[in-house]
N, C-alpha and C. Protein backbone atom coordinates (compact mmCIF):
# COMPACT_ATOMS: atom_id res chain seq x y z
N UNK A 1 17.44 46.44 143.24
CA UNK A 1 18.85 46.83 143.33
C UNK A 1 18.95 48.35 143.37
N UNK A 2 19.76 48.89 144.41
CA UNK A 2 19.90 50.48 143.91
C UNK A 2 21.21 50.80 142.98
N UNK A 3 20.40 52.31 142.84
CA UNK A 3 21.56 53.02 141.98
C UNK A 3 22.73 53.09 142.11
N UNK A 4 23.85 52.61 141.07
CA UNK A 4 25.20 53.22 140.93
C UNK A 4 25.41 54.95 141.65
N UNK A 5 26.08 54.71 142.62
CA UNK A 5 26.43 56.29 142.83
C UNK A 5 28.00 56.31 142.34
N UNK A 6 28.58 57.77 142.38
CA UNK A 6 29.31 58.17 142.13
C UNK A 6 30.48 57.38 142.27
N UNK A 7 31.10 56.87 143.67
CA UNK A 7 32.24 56.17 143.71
C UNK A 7 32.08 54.59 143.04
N UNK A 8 31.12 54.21 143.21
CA UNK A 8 30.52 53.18 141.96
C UNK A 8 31.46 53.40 140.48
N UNK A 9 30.81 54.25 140.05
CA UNK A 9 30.84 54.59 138.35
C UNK A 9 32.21 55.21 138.72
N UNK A 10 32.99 55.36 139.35
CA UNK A 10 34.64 55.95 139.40
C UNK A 10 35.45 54.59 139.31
N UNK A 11 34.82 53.39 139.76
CA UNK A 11 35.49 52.35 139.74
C UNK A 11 35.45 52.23 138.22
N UNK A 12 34.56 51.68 137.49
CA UNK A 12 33.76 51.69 136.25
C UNK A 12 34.47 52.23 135.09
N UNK A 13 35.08 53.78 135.58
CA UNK A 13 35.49 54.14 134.47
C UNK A 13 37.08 53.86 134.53
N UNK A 14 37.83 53.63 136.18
CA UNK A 14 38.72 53.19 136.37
C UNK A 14 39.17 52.19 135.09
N UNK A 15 38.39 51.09 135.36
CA UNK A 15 38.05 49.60 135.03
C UNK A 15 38.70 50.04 133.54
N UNK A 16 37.79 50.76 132.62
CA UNK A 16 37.41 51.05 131.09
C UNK A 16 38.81 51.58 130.68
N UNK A 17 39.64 52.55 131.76
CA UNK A 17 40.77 53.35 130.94
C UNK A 17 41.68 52.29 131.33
N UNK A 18 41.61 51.17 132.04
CA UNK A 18 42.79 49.92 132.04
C UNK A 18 42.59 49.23 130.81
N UNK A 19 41.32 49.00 130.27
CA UNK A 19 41.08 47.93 129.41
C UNK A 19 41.64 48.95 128.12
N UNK A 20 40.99 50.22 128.09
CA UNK A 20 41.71 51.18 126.86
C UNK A 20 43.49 50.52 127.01
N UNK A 21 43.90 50.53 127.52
CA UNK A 21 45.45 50.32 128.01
C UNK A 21 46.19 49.12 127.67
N UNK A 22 45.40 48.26 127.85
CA UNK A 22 45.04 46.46 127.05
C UNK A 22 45.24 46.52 125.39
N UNK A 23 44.66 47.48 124.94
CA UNK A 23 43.99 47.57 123.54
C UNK A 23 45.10 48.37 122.88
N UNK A 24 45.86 49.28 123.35
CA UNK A 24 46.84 49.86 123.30
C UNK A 24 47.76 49.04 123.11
N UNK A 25 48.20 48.51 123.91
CA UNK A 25 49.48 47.31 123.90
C UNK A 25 49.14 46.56 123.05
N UNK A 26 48.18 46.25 122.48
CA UNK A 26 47.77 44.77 121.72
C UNK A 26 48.18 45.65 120.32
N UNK A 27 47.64 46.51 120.58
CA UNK A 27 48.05 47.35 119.06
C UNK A 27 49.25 48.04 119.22
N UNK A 28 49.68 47.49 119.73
CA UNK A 28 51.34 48.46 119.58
C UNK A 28 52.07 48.30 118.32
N UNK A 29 52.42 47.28 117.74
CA UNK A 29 52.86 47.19 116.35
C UNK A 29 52.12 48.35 115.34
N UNK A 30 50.98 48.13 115.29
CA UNK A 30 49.97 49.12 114.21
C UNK A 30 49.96 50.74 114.93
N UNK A 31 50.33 50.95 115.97
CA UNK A 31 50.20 52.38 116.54
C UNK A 31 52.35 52.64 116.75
N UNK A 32 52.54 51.66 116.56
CA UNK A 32 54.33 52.32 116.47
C UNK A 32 54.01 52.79 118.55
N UNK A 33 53.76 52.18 119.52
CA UNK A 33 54.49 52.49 120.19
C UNK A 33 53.03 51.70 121.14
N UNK A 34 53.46 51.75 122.90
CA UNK A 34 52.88 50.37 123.32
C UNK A 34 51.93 51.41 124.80
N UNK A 35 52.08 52.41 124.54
CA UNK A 35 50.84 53.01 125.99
C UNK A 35 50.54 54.39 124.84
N UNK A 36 49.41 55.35 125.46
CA UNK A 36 48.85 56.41 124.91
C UNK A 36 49.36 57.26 126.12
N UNK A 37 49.23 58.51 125.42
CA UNK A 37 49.40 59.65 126.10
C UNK A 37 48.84 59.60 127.29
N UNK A 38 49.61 59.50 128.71
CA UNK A 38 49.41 59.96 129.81
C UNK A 38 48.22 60.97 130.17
N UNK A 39 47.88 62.53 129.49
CA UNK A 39 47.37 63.27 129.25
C UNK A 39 45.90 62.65 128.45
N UNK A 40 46.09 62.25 128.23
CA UNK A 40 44.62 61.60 127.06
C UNK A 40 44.09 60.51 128.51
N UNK A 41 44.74 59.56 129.21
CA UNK A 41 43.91 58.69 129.91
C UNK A 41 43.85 59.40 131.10
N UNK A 42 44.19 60.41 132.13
CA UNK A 42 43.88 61.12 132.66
C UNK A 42 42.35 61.65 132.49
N UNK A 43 42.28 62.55 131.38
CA UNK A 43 41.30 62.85 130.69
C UNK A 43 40.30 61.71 130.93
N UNK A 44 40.48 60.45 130.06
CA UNK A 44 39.15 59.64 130.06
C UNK A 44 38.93 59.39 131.21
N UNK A 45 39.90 59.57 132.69
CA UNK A 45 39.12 59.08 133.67
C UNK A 45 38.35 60.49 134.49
N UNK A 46 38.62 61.61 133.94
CA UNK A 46 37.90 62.42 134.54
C UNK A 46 36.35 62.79 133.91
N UNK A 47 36.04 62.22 132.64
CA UNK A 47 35.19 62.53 132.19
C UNK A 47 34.06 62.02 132.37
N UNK A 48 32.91 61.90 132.47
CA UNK A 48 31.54 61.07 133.41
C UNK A 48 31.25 60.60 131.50
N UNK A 49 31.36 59.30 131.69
CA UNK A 49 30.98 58.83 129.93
C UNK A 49 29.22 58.60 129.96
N UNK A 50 29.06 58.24 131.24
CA UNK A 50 27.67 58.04 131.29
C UNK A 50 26.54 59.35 131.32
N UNK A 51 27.02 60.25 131.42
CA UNK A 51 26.12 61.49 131.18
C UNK A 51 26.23 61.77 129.81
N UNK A 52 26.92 61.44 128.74
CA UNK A 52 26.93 61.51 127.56
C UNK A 52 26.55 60.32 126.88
N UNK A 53 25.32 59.61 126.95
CA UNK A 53 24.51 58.74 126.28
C UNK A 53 23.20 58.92 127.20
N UNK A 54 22.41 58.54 125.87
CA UNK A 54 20.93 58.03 126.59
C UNK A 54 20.85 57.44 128.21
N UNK A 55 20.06 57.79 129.02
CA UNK A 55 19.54 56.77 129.99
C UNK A 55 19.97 55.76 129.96
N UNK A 56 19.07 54.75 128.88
CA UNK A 56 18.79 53.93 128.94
C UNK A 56 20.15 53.12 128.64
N UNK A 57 20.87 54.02 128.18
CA UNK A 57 22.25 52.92 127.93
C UNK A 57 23.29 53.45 128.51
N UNK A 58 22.96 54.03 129.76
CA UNK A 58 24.07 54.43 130.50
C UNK A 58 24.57 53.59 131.85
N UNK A 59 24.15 52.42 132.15
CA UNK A 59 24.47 51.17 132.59
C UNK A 59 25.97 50.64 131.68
N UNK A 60 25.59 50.77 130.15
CA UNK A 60 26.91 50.10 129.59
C UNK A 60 27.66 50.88 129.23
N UNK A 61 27.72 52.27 130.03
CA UNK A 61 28.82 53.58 129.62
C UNK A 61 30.07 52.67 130.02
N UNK A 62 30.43 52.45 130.58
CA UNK A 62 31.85 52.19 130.63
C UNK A 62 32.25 50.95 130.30
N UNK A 63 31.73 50.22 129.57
CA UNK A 63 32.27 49.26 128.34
C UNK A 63 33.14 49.81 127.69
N UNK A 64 33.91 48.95 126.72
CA UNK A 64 34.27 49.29 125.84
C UNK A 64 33.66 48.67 124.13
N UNK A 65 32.50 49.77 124.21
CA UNK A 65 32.28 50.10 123.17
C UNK A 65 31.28 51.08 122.45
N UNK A 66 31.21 51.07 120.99
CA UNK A 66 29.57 52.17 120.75
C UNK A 66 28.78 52.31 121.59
N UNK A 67 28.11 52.94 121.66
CA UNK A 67 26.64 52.96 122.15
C UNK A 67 25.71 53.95 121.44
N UNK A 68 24.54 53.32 120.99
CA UNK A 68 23.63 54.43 120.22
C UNK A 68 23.19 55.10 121.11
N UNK A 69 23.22 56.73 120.30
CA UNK A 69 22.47 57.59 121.13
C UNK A 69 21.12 58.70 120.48
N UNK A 70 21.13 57.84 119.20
CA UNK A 70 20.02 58.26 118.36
C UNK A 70 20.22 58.53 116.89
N UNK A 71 19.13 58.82 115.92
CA UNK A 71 19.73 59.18 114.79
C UNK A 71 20.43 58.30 114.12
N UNK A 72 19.89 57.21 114.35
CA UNK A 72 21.40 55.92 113.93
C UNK A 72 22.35 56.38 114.11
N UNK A 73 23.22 57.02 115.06
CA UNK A 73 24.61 57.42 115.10
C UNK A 73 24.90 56.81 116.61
N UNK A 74 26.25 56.69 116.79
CA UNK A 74 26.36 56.18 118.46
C UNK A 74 27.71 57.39 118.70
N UNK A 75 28.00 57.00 120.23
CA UNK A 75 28.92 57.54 120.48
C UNK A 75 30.67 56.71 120.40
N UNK A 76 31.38 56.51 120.18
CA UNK A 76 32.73 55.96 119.60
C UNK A 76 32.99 55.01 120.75
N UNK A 77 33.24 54.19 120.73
CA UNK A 77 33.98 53.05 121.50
C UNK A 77 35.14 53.88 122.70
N UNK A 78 35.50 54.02 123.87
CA UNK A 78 36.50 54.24 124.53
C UNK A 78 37.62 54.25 123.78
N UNK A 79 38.09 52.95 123.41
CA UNK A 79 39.40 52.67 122.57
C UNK A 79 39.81 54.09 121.34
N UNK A 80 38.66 54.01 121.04
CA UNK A 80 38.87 54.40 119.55
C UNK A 80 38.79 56.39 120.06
N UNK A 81 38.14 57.08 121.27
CA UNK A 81 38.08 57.75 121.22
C UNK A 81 39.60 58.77 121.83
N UNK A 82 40.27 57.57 122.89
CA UNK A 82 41.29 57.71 123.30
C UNK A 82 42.47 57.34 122.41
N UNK A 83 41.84 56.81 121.15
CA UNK A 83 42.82 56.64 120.26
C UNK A 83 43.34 57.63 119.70
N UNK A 84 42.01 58.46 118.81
CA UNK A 84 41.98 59.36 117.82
C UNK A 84 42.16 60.85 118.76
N UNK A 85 42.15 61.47 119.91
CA UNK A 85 42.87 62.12 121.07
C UNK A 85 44.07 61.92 120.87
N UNK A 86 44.67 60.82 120.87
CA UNK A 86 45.87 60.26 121.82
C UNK A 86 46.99 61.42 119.95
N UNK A 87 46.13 60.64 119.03
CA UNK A 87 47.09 60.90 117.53
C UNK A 87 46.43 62.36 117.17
N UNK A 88 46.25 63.04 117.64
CA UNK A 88 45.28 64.43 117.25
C UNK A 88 46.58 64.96 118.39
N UNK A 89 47.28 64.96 119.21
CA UNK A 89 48.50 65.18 120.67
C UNK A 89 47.53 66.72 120.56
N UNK A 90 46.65 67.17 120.97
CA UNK A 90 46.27 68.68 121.31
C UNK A 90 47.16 69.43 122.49
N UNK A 91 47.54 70.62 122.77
CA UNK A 91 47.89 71.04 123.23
C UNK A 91 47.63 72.31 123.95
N UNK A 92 47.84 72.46 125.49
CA UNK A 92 46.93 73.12 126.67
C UNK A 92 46.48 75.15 125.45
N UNK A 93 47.33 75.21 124.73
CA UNK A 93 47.63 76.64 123.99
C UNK A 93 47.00 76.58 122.62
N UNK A 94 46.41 75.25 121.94
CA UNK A 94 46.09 74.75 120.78
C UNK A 94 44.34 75.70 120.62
N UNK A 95 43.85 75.79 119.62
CA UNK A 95 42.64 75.57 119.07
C UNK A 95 41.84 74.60 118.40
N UNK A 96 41.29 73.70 118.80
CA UNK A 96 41.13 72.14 117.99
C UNK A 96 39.37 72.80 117.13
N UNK A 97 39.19 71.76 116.21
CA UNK A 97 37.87 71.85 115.18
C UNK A 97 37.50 70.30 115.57
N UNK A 98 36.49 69.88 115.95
CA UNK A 98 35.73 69.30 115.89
C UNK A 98 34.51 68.89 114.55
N UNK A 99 34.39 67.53 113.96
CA UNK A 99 33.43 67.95 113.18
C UNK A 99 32.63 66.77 113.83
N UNK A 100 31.29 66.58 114.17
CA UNK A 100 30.80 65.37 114.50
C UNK A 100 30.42 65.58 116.09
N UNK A 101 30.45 66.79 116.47
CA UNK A 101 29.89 66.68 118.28
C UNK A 101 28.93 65.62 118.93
N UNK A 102 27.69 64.79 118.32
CA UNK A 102 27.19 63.88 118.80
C UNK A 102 26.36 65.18 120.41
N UNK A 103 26.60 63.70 121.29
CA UNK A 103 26.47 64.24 122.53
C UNK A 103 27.45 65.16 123.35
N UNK A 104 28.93 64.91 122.78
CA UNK A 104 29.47 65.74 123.41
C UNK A 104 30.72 65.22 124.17
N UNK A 105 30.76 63.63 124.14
CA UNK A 105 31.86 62.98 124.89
C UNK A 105 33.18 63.29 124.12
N UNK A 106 33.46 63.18 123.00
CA UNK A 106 34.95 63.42 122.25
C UNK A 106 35.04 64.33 122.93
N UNK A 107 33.79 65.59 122.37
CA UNK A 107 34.59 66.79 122.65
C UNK A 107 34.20 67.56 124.27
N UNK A 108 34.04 66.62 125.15
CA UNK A 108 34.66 66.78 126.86
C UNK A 108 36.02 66.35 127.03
N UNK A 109 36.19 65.69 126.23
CA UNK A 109 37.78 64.91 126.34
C UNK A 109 38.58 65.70 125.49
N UNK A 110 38.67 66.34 124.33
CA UNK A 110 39.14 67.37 124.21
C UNK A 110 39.73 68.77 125.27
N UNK A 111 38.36 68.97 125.44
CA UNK A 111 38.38 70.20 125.87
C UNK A 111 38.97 70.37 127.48
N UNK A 112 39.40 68.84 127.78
CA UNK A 112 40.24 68.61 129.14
C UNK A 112 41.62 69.43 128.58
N UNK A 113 42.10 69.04 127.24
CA UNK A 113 43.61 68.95 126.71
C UNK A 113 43.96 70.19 126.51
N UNK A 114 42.86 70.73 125.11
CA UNK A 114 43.25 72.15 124.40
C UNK A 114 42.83 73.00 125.13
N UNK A 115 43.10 74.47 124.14
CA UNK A 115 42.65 75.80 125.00
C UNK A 115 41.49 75.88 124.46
N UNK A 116 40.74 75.87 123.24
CA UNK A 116 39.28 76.04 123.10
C UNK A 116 39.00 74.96 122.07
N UNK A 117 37.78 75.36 121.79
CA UNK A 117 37.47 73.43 121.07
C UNK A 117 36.46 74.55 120.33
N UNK A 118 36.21 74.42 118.96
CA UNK A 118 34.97 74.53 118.17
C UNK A 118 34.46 73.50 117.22
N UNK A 119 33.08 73.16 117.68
CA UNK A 119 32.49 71.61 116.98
C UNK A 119 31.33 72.06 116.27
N UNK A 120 31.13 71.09 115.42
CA UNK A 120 30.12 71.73 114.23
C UNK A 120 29.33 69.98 113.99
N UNK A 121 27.44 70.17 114.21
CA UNK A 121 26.99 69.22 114.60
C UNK A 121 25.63 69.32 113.37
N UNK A 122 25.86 68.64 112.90
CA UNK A 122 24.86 68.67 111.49
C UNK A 122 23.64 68.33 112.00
N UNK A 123 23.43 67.66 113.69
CA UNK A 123 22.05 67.15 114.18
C UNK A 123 21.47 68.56 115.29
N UNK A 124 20.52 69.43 115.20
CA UNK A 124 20.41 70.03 115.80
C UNK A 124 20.14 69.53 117.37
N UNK A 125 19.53 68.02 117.55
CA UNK A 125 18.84 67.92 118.89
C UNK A 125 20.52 67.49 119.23
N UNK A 126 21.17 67.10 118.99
CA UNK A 126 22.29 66.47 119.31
C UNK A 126 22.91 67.79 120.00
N UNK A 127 23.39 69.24 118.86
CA UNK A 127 24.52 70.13 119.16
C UNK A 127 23.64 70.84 120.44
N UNK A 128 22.03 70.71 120.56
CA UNK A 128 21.55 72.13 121.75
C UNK A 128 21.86 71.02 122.74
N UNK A 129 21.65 70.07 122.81
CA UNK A 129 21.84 68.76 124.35
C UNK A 129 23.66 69.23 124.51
N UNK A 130 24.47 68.40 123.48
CA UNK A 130 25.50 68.77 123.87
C UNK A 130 26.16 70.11 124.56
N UNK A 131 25.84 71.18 124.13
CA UNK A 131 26.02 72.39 124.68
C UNK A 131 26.12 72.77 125.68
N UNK A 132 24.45 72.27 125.98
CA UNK A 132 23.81 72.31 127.43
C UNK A 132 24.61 71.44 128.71
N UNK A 133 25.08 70.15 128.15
CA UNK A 133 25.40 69.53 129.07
C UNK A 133 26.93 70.17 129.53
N UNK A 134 27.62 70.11 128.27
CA UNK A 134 29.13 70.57 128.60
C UNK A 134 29.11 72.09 129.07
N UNK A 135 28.47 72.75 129.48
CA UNK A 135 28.52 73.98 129.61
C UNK A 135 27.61 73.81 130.98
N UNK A 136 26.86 72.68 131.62
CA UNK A 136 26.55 72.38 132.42
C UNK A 136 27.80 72.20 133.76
N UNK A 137 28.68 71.01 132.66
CA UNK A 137 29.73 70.50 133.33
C UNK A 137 30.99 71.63 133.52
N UNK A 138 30.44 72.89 133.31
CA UNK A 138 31.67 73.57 133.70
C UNK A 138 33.15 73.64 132.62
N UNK A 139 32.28 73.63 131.12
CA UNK A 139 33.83 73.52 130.37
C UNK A 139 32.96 74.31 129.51
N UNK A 140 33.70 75.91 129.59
CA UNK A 140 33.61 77.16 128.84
C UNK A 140 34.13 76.93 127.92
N UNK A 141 35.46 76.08 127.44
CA UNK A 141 35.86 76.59 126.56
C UNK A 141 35.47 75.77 124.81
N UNK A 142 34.47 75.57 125.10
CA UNK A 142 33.71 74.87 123.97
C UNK A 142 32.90 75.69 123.24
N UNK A 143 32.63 76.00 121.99
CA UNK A 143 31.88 76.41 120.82
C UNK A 143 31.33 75.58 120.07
N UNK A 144 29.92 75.76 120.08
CA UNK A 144 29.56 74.45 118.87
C UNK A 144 28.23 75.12 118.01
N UNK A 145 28.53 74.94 116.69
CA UNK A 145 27.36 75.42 115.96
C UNK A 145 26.83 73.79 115.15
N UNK A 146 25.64 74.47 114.78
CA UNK A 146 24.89 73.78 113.41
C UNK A 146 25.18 73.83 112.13
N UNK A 147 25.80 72.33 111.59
CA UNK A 147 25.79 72.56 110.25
C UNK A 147 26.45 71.81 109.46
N UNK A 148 26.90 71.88 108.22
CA UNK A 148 27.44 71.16 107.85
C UNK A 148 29.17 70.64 107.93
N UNK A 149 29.54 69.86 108.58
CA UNK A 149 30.90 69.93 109.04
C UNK A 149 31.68 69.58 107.91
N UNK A 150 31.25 69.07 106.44
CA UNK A 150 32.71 69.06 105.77
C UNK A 150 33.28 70.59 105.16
N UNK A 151 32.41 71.47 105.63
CA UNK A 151 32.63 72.99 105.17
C UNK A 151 33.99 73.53 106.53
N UNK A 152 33.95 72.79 108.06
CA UNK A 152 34.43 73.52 108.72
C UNK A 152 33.93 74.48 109.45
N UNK A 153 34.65 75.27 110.14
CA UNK A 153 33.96 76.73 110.76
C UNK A 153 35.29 77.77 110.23
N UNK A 154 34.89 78.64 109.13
CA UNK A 154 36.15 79.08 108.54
C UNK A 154 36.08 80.77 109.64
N UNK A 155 35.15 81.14 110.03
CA UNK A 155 35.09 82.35 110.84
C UNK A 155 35.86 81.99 112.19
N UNK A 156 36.52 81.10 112.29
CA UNK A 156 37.51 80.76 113.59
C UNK A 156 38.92 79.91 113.47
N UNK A 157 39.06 79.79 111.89
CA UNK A 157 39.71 78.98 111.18
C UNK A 157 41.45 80.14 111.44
N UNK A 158 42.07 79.75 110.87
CA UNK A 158 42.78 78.58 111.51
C UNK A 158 42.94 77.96 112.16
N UNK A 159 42.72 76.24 112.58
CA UNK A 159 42.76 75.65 113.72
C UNK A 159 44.32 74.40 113.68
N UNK A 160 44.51 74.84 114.77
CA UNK A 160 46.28 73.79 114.76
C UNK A 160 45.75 72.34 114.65
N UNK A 161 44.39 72.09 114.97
CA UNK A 161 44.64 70.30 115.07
C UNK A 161 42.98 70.14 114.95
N UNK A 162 42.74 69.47 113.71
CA UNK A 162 40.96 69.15 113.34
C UNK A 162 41.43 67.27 113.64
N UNK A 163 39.69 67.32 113.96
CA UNK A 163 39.50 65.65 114.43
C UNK A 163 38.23 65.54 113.90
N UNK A 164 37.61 64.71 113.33
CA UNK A 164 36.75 63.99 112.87
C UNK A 164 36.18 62.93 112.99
N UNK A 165 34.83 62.65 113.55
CA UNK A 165 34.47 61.77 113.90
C UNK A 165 33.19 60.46 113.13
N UNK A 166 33.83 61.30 111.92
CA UNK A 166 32.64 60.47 110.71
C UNK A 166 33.83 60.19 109.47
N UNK A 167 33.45 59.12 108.66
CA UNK A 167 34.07 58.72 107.65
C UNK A 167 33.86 60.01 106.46
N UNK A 168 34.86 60.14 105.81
CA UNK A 168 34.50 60.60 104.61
C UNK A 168 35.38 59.79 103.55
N UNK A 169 35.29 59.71 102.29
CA UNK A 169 35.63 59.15 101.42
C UNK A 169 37.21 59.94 100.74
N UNK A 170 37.02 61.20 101.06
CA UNK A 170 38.38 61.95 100.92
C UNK A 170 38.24 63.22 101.76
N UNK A 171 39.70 63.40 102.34
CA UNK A 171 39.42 64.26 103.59
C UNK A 171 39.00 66.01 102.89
N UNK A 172 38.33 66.51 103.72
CA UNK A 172 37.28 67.63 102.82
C UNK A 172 38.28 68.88 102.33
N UNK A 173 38.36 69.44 101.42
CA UNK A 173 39.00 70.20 101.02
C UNK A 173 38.99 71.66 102.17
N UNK A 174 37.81 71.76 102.00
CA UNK A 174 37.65 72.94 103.39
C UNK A 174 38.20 72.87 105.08
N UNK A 175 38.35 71.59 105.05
CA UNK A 175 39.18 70.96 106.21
C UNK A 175 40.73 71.27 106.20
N UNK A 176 40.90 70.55 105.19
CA UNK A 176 42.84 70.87 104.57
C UNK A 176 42.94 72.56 104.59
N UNK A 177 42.23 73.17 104.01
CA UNK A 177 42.85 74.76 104.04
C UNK A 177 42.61 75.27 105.38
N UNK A 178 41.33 74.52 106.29
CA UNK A 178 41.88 75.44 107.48
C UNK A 178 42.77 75.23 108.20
N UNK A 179 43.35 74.15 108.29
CA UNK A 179 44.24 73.68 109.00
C UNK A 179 45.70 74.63 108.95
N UNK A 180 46.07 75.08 110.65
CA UNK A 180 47.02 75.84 110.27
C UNK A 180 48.87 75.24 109.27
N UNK A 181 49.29 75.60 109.19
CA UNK A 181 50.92 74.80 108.54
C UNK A 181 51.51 74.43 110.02
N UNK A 182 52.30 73.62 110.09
CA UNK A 182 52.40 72.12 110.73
C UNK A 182 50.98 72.05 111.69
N UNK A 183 50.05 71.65 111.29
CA UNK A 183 49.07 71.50 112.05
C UNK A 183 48.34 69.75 111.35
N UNK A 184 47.66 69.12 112.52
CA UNK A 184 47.04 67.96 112.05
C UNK A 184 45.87 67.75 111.75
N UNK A 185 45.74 66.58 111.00
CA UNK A 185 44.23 66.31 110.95
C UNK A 185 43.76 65.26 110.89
N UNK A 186 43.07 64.38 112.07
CA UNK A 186 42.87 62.76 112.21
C UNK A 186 41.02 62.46 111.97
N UNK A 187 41.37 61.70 111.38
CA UNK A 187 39.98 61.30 110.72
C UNK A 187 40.04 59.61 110.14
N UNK A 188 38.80 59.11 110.16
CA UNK A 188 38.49 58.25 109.30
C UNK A 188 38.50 58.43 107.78
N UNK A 189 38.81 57.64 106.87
CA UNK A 189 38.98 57.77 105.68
C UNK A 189 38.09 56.63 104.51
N UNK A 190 37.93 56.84 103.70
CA UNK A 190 36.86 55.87 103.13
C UNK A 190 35.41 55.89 103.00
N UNK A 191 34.93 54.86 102.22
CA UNK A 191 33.64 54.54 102.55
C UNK A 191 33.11 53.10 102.88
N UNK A 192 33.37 51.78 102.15
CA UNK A 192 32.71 50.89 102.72
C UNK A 192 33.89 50.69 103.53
N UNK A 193 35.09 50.38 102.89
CA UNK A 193 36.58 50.30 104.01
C UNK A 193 37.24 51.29 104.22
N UNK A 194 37.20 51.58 105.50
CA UNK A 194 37.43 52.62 106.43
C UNK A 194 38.68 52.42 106.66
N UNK A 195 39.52 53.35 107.09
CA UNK A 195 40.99 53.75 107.39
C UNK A 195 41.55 54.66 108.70
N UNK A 196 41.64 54.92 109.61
CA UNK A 196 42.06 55.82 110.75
C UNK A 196 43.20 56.64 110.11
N UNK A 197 43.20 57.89 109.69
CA UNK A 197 44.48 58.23 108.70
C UNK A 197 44.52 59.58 109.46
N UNK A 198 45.84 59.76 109.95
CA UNK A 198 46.35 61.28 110.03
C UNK A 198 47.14 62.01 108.84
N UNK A 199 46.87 63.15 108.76
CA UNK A 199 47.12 64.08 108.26
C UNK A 199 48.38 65.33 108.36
N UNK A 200 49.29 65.17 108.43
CA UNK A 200 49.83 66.40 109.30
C UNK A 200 50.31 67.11 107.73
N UNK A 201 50.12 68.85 108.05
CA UNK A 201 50.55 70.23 107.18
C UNK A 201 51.87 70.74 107.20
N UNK A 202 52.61 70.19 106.61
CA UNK A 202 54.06 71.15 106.88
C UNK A 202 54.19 72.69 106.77
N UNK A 203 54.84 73.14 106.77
CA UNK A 203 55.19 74.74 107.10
C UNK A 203 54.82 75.22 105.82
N UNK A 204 55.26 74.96 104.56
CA UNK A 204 55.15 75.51 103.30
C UNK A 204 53.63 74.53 102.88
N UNK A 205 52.85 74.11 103.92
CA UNK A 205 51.18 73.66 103.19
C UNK A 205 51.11 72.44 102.62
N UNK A 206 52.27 71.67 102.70
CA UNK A 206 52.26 70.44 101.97
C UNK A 206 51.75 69.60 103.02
N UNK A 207 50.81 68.49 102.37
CA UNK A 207 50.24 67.33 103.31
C UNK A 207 50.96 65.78 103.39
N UNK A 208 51.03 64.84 104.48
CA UNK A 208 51.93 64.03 104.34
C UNK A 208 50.84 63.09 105.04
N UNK A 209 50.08 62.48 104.66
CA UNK A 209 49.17 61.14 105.41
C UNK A 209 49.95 60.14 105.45
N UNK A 210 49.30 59.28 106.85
CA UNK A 210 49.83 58.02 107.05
C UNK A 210 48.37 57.23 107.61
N UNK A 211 48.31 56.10 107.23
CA UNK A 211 47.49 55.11 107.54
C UNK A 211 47.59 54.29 108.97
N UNK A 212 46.70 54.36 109.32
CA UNK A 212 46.61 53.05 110.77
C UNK A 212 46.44 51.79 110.97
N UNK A 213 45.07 52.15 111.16
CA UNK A 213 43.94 50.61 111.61
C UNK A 213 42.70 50.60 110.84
N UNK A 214 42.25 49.69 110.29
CA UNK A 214 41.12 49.97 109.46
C UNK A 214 40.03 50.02 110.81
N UNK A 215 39.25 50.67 110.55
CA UNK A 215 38.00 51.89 111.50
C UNK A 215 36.26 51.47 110.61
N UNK A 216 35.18 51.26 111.55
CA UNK A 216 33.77 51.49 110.71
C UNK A 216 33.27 53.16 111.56
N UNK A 217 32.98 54.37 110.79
CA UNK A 217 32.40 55.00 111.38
C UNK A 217 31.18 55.78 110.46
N UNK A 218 30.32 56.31 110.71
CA UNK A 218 28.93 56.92 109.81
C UNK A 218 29.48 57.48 109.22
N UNK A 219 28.97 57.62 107.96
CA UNK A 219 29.78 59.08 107.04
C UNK A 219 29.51 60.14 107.34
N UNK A 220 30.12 60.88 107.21
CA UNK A 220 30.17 62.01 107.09
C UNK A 220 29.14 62.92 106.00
N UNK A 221 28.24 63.58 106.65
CA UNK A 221 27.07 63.94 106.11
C UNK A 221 27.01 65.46 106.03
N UNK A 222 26.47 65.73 104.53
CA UNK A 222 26.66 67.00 103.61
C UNK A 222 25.35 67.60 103.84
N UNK A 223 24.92 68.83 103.58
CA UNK A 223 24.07 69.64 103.54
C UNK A 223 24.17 70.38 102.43
C-alpha cells in the first residue's frame, strides 16, 4: 500500500475536527453551550497532528484519541485538546503559559490563536524535539524552556491565560500569582479523580473556579 500524502491526511484531519464537533454537542449540557469556538477548530484543522507523535503512531493521528509518545506520557485526545483551547478563549494580543509542552501539538494550536506562547517541559528530549519541530513549522512565536512547570516561567510572567496539561492535586500557587487580574487558568484538577476546572482572576486578584467534566491526565511532575 502507499503512503498517505498530504491531501490524504487533510481529509483525516477534516474527518477528526467533525467528530471533535459530535463530542461537543453531546456535551453541551456539561460545557453550557453546543459548538466550540470557531477559532479553536479552524486551528485544529490547520495543524498537521501527525508530525507531533511518534512514527509509529502517526497512522492513528487523527483519531480521536491519546496517543503515546514516550516517557509514559501521550499526547491529549483531539476532544480534550480543542476543549481545554476552546475554555482557555486566547486572544490574537494575549501571552499564554503553557505547562506540559510534550511534543508540541497543544502548543501549535495555541500558538495559531495568541500572540506568543511560553511552555515549560520538565522532559528535556520532549522540549529540544518540540522546539525544533515548531520552529521548523514556521511558528516564531513560541518559547519553551526546561523545567519544572508547577514553578511557571516568572521572568515572562505576567501571563493573561495559563493552560495545563497535567493533573495537579491543587492548582500551583506559582501559577495563581502569575496570572495576570482578569486573566484565566484551565487545568486538570486532582489526583486519582480528576476534574477539568477553570480558573478565572478578577481585577482586585480574587479567584472564582468552576468545575466541568471529570478528565484522567499524568500528574503534574515536581523537580
Amino acid at each position: 500500500m502507499k503512503p498517505m500524502n498530504e491531501e490524504h491526511l487533510a481529509v483525516l484531519r477534516r474527518h477528526m475536527v467533525e467528530v471533535v464537533a459530535i463530542y461537543a454537542d453531546l456535551a453541551s449540557e456539561e460545557l453550557g453551550k453546543a459548538a466550540l469556538d470557531e477559532r479553536v477548530m479552524a486551528a485544529m484543522l490547520r495543524v498537521p497532528r501527525h508530525l507531533f507523535v511518534p512514527a509509529q503512531a502517526a497512522p492513528f493521528a487523527y483519531q480521536d484519541m491519546p496517543l503515546p509518545i514516550g516517557f509514559d506520557k501521550t499526547v491529549s485526545q483531539p476532544f480534550m485538546v480543542a476543549l481545554m483551547t476552546d475554555l482557555l478563549a486566547p486572544k490574537p494580543h494575549e501571552a499564554v503559559l503553557e505547562i506540559g509542552t510534550g511534543l508540541g501539538y497543544q502548543t501549535a494550536i495555541l500558538a495559531q490563536l495568541a500572540g506568543k506562547i511560553w511552555s515549560v517541559e520538565i522532559i528535556e528530549e520532549f522540549a529540544s524535539h518540540a522546539e525544533a519541530l515548531l520552529h521548523g513549522l514556521g511558528m516564531s512565536n513560541v518559547g519553551i524552556r526546561i523545567g519544572d512547570g508547577s514553578r511557571g516561567w516568572p521572568e515572562h510572567a505576567p501571563f493573561d491565560k495559563i493552560l495545563v496539561t497535567a493533573a495537579a492535586e491543587e492548582p500551583p500557587p506559582a501559577l495563581l500569582e502569575q496570572l495576570k487580574p482578569m486573566g484565566r487558568l484551565v487545568l486538570p484538577v486532582g489526583s486519582e479523580e480528576q476534574v477539568l476546572t477553570v480558573i478565572d482572576k478578577d481585577s482586585e486578584g480574587q479567584f472564582l473556579a468552576r468545575q466541568l467534566i471529570p478528565v484522567r491526565f499524568s500528574k503534574l511532575e515536581a523537580v
